[in-house]
C-alpha atoms as a PDB file:
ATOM      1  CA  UNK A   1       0.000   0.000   0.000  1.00  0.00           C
ATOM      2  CA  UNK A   2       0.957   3.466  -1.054  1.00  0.00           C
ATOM      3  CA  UNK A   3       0.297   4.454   2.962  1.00  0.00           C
ATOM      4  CA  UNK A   4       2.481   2.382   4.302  1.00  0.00           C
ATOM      5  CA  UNK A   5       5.627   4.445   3.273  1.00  0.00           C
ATOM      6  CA  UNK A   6       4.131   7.425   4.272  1.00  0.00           C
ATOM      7  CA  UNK A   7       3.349   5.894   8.089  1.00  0.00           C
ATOM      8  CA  UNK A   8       6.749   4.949   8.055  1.00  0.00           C
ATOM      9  CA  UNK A   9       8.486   8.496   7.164  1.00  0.00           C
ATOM     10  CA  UNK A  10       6.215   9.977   9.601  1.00  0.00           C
ATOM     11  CA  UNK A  11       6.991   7.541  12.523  1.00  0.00           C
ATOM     12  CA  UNK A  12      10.934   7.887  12.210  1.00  0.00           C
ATOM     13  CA  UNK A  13      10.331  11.715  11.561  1.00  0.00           C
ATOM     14  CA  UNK A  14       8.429  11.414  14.970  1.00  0.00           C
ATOM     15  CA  UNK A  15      11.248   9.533  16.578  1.00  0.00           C
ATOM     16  CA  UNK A  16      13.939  11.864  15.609  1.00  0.00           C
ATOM     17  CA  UNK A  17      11.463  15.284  16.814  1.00  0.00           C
ATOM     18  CA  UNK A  18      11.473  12.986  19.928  1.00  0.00           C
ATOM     19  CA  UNK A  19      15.034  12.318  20.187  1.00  0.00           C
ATOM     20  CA  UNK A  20      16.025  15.971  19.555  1.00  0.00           C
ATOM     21  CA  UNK A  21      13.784  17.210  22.134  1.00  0.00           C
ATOM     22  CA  UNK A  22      15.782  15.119  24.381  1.00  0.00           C
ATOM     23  CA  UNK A  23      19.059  16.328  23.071  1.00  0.00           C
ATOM     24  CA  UNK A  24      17.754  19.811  23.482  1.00  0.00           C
ATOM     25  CA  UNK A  25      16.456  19.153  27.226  1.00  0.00           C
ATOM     26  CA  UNK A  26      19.649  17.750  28.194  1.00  0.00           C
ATOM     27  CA  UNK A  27      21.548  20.591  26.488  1.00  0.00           C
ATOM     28  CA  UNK A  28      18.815  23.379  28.772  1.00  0.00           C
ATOM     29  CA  UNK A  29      19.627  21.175  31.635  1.00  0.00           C
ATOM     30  CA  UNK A  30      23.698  21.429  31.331  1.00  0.00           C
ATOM     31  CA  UNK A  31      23.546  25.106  30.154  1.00  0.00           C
ATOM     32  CA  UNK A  32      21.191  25.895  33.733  1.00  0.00           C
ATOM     33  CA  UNK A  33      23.897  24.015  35.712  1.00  0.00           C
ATOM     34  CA  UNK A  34      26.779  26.066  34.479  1.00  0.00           C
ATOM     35  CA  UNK A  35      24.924  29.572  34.873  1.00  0.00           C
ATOM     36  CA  UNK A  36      24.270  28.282  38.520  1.00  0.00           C
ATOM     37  CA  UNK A  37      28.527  27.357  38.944  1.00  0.00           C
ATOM     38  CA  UNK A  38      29.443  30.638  37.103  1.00  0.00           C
ATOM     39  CA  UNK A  39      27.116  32.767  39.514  1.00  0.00           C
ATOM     40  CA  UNK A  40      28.901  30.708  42.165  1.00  0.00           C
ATOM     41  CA  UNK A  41      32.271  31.147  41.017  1.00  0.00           C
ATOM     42  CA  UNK A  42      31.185  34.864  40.883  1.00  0.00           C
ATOM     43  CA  UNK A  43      30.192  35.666  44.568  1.00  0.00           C
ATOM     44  CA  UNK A  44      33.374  33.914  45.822  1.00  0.00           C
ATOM     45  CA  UNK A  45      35.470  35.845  43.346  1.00  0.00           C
ATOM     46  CA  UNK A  46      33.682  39.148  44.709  1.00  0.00           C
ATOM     47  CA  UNK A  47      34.178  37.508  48.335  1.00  0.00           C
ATOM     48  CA  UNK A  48      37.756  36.970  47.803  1.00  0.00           C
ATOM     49  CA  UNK A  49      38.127  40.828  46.454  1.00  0.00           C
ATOM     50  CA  UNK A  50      36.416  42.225  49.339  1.00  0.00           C
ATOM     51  CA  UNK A  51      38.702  40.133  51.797  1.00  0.00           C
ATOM     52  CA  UNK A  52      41.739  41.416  49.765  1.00  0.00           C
ATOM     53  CA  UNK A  53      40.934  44.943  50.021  1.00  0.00           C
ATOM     54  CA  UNK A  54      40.226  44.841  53.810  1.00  0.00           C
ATOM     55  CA  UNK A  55      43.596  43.070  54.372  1.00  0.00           C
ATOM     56  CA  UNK A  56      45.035  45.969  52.176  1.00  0.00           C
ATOM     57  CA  UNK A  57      43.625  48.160  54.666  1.00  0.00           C
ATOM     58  CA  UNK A  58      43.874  46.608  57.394  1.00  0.00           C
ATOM     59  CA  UNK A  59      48.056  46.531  56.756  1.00  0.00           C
ATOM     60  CA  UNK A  60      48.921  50.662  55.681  1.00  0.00           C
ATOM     61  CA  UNK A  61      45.547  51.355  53.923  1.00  0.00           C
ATOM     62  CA  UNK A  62      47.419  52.006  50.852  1.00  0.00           C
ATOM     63  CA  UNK A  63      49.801  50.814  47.903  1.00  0.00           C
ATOM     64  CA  UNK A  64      53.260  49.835  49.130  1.00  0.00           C
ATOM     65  CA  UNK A  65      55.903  53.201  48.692  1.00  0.00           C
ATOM     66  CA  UNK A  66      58.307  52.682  46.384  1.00  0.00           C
ATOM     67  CA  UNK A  67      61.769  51.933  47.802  1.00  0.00           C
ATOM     68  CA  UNK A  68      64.366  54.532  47.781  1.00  0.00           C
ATOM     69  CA  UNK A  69      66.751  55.284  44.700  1.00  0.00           C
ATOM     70  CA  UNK A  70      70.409  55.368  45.534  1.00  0.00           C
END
């Protein structure tokens, strides 16, 4: 039958829309995890900047002098 061909495209065209939507939920999935590390990775990097400055201060408040030319 004629049909039968067509049934068969549509079912592997199905398949493969069903196998990409996978694909592209796994993909979401990774691409939400990273965003959730980088946003990490950036409040300890602003952390760590803060704690640098105050130990800046907290030994001369400023940039070290240069040393003297002789």
């Amino acid at each position: 039958m004629p049909g039968d061909g067509t049934a068969l495209l549509i079912a592997e065209l199905e398949l493969r829309i069903a196998e990409q939507d996978k694909v592209i939920a796994d993909l979401n999935d990774m691409v939400v995890a990273q965003w959730r590390k980088i946003d990490s990775l950036e409040r300890r990097v602003s952390e760590l900047r803060e704690e640098f400055d105050e130990a800046g201060r907290m030994q001369g408040g400023g940039p070290e002098k240069p040393p003297p030319h002789y």
